[in-house]
Protein backbone atom coordinates (compact mmCIF):
# COMPACT_ATOMS: atom_id res chain seq x y z
CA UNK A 1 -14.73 18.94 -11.04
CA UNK A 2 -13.92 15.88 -8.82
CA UNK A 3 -14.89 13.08 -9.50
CA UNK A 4 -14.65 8.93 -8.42
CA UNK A 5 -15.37 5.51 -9.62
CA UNK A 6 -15.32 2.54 -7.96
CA UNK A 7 -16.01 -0.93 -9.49
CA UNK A 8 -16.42 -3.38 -6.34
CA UNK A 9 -18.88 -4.36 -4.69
CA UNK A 10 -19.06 -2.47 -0.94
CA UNK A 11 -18.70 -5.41 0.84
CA UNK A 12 -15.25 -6.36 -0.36
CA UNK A 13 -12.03 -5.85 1.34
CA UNK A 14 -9.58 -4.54 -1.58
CA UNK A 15 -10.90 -1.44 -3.11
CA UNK A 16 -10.03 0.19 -6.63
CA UNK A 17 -10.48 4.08 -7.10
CA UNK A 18 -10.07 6.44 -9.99
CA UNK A 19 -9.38 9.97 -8.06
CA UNK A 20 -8.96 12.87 -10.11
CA UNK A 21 -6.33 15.14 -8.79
CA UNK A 22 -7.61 19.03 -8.83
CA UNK A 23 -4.17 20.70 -7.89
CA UNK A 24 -2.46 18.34 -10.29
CA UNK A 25 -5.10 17.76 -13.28
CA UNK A 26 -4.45 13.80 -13.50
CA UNK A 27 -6.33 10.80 -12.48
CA UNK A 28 -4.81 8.69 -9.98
CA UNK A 29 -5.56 4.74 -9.34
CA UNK A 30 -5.85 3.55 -5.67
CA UNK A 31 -5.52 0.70 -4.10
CA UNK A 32 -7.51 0.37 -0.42
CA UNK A 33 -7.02 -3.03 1.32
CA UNK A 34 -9.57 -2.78 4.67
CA UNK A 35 -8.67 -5.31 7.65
CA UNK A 36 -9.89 -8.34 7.36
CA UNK A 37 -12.52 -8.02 10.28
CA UNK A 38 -13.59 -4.46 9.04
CA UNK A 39 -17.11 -5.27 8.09
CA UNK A 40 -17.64 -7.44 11.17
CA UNK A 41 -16.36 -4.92 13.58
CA UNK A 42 -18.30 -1.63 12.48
CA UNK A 43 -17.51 0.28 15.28
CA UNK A 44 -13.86 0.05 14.97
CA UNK A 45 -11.44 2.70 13.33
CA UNK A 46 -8.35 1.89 12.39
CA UNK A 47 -4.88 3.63 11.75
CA UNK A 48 -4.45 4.41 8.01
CA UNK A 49 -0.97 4.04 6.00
CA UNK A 50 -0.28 5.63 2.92
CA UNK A 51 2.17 4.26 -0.06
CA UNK A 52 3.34 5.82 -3.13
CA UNK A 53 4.82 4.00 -6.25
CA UNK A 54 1.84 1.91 -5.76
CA UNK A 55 1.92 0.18 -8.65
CA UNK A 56 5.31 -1.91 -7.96
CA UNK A 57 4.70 -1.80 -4.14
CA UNK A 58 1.46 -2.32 -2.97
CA UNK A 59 0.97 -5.98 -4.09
CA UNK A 60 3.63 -6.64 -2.35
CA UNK A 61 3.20 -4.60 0.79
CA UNK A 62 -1.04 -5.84 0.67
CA UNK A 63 0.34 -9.10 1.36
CA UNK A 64 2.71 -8.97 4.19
CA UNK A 65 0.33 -6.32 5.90
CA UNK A 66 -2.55 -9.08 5.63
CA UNK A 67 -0.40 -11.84 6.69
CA UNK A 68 1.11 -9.93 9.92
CA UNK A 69 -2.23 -8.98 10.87
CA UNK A 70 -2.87 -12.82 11.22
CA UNK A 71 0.00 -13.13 12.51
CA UNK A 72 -0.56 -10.93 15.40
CA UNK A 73 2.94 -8.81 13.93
CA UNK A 74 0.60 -5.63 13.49
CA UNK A 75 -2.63 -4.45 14.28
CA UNK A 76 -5.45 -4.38 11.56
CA UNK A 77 -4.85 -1.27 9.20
CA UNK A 78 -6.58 0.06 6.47
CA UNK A 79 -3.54 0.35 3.49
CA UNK A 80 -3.97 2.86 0.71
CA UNK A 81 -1.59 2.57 -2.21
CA UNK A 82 -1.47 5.80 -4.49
CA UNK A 83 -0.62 4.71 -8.01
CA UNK A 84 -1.03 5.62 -11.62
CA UNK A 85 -3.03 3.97 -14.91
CA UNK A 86 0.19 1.93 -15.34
CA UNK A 87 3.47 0.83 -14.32
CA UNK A 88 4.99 2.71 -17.12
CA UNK A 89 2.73 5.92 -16.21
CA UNK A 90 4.36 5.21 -12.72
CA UNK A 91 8.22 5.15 -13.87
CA UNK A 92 7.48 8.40 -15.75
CA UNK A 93 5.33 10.82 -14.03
CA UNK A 94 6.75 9.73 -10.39
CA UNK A 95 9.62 12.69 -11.39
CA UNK A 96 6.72 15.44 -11.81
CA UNK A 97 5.00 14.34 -8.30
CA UNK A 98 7.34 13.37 -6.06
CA UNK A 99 9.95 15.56 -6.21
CA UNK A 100 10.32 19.51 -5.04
CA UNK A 101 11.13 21.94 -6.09
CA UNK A 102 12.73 22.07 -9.48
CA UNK A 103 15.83 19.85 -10.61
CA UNK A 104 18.81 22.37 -10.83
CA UNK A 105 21.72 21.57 -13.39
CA UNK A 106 23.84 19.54 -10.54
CA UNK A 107 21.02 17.09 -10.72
CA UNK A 108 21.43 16.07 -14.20
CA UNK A 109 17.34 15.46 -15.21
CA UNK A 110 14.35 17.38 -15.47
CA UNK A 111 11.59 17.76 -12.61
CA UNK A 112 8.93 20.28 -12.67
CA UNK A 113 9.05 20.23 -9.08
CA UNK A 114 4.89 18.99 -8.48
CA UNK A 115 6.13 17.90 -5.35
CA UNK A 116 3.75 20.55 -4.00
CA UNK A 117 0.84 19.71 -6.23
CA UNK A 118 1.28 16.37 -5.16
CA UNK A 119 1.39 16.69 -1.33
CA UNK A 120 -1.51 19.22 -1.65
CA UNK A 121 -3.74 16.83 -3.75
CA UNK A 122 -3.13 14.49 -0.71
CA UNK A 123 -3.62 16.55 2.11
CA UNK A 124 -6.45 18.58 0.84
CA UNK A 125 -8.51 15.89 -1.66
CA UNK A 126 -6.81 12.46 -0.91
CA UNK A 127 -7.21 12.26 2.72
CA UNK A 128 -10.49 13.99 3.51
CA UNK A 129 -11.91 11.58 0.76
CA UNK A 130 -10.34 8.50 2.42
CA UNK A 131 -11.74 9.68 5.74
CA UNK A 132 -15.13 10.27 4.56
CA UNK A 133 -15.67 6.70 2.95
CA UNK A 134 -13.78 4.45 5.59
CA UNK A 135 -13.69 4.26 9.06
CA UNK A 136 -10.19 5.89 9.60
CA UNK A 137 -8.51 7.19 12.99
CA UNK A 138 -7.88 10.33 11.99
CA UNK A 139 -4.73 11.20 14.30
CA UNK A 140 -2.70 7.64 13.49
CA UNK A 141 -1.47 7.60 9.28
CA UNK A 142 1.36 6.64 8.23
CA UNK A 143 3.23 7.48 5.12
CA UNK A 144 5.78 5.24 3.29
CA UNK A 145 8.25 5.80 0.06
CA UNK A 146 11.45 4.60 -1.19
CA UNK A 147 13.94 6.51 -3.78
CA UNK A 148 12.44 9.72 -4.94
CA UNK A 149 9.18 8.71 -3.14
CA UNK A 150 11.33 8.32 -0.16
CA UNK A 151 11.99 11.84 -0.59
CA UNK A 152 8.62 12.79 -1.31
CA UNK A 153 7.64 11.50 2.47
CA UNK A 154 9.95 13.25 3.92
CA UNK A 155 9.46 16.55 1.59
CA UNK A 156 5.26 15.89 3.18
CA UNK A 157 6.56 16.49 6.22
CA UNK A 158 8.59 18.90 5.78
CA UNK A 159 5.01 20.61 4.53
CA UNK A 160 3.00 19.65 7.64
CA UNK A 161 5.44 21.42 9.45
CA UNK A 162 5.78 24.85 8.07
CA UNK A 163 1.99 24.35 8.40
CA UNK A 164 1.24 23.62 11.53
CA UNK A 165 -0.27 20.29 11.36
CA UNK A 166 0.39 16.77 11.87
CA UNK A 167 -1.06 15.16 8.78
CA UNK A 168 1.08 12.20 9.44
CA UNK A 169 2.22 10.62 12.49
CA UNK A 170 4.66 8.15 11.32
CA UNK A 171 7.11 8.83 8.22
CA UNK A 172 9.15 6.02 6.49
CA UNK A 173 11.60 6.97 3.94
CA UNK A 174 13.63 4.18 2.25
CA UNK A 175 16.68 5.38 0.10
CA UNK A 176 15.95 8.70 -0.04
CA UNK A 177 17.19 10.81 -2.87
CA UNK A 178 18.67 13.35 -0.59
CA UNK A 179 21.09 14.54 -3.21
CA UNK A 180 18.39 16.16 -5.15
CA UNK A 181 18.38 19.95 -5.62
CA UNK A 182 21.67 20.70 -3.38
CA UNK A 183 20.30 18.67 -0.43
CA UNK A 184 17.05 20.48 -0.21
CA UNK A 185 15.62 18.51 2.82
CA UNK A 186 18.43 19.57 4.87
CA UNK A 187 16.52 21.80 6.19
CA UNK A 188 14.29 19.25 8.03
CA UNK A 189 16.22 19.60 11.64
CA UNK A 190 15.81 23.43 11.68
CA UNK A 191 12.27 23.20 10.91
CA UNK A 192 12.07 20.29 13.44
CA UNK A 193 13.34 22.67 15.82
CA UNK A 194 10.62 24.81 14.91
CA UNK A 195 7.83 22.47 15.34
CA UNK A 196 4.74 23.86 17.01
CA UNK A 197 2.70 20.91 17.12
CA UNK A 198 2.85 19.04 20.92
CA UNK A 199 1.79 15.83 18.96
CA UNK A 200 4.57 13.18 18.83
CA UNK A 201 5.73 12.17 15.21
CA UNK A 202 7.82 8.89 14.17
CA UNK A 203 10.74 8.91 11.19
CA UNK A 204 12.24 5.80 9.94
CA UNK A 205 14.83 6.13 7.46
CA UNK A 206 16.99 3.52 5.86
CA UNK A 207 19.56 3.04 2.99
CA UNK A 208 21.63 0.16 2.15
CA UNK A 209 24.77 -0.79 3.04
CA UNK A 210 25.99 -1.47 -0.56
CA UNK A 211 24.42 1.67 -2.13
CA UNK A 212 27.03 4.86 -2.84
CA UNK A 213 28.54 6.00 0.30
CA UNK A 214 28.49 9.87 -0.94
CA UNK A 215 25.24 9.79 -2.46
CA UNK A 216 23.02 8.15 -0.74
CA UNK A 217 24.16 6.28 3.03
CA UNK A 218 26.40 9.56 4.39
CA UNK A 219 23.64 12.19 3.37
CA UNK A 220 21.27 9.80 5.36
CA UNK A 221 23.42 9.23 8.58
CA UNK A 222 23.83 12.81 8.67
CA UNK A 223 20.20 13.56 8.33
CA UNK A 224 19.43 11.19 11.19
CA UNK A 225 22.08 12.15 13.34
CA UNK A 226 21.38 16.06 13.11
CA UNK A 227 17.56 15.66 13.88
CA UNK A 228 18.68 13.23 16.88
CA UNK A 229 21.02 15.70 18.06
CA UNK A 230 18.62 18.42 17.91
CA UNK A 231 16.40 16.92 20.73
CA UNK A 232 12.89 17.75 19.14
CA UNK A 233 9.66 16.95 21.76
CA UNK A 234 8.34 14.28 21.43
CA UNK A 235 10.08 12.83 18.63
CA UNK A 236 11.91 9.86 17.48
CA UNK A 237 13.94 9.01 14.85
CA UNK A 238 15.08 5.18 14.00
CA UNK A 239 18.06 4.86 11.32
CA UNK A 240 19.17 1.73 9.64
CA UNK A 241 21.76 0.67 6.89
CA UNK A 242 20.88 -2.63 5.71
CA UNK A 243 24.68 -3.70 5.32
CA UNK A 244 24.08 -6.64 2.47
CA UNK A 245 21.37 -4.70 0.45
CA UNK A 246 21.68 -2.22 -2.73
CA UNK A 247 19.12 0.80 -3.25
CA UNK A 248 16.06 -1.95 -4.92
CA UNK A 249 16.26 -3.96 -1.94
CA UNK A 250 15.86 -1.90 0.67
CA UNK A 251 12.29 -0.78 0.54
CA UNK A 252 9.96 -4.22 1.25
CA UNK A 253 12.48 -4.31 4.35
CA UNK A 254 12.04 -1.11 5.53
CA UNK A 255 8.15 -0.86 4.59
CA UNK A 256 7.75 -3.93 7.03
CA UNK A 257 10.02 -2.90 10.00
CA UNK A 258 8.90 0.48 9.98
CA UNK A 259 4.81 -0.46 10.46
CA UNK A 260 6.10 -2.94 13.29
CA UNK A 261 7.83 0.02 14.96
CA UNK A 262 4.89 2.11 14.15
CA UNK A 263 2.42 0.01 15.87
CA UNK A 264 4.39 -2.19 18.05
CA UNK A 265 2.26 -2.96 21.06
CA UNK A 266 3.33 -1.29 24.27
């Protein structure tokens, strides 16, 4: 049975939130930082972005959203980080969750391939809970990883997709592990192709410029190049290789220039 708990007082802007997963059968911890005008303003909704590997990056990724808001850099957004009891819970169960579908030998580790269980508990319990207790705009979320959650963002999209749907209007994947199970996401451009949905969708992806060519910055060029040559509606990829920056640098960078392009003012 589903259940929440929440600790903090309504009024405050940063939220914590115990979420038990049905489709996974695990708790998850959540972090919700509101605009800073959001309980002056209550007729306002506002776009909605989504982070995994919350525990290292949200903290991080809180602060430089608040501060460009004051900025005027971005427009007030509600920021949901989707984390785990601890960072070590984090470093270990992020291989059941994020990835999809089951490491083959080539990989060299062991994932259960929960990707699905994952994206599902998002879609289906995550998001409709989210909407229900804040004042979201339903057609404008974003969804940001980096490493193997870079790969789960795209892997959610590659689900929304097959599906029909357009859970997610902007996707930012830093470093993504694009290696994993024989270059499974690959397939992205054909089902691009296949898109049904006239609604126009955003991809940032990224490495760095000092990370393994083979591994990691080719697989990525070629992704990005494919799906631009492929000429998709209403669709628009941005690449960048961050020439002075290995894999651990290259998500804060990306997180930050990807919500700019996002919600850059027209």
């Amino acid at each position: 049975m589903s259940s929440t708990k929440s600790t903090e007082p309504i009024q405050t802007l940063d939220k914590k939130i115990n979420l038990y997963s049905e489709a996974i059968k695990d708790s998850f911890y959540l972090s919700v930082q509101l605009p800073k005008k959001y309980y002056e303003k209550p007729d306002l909704k506002y776009p909605t972005v989504y982070i995994v590997d919350a525990n290292f990056y949200f903290p991080m990724l809180a602060e430089t959203v608040k501060q460009h808001e004051i900025a005027g850099l971005l427009p007030p957004v509600i920021l949901v980080g989707i984390g785990y009891k601890s960072f070590a819970a984090m470093d270990s169960l992020r291989e059941r969750d994020y990835l999809y579908p089951a490491s083959i030998p080539s990989d060299e580790m062991k994932a259960v391939g929960g990707g699905k269980n994952f994206n599902s508990f998002i879609v289906n319990q995550l998001i409709p809970y989210i909407d229900k207790e804040f004042r979201t705009e339903t057609s404008n979320r974003s969804l940001m990883g980096h490493s193997f959650g870079g790969y789960f963002s795209l892997y959610a999209l590659l689900n929304q997709i097959e599906s029909n749907q357009t859970t997610f209007k902007n996707i930012a994947s830093a470093s993504p592990s694009l290696w994993y199970n024989n270059y499974y996401l690959n397939q992205l451009t054909a089902k691009l192709q296949s898109k049904k949905t006239p609604d126009s969708l955003n991809i940032y992806l990224t490495a760095g410029g000092l990370e393994d060519p083979t591994w990691n910055i080719n697989p990525l060029k070629k992704l990005s190049t494919d799906i631009t040559n492929a000429h998709v509606s209403n669709l628009n990829v941005h690449q960048a290789i961050y020439t002075d920056l290995d894999h651990m640098d290259v998500a804060m960078i990306t997180f930050s220039r990807a919500l700019q392009e996002f919600y850059k003012k027209n």
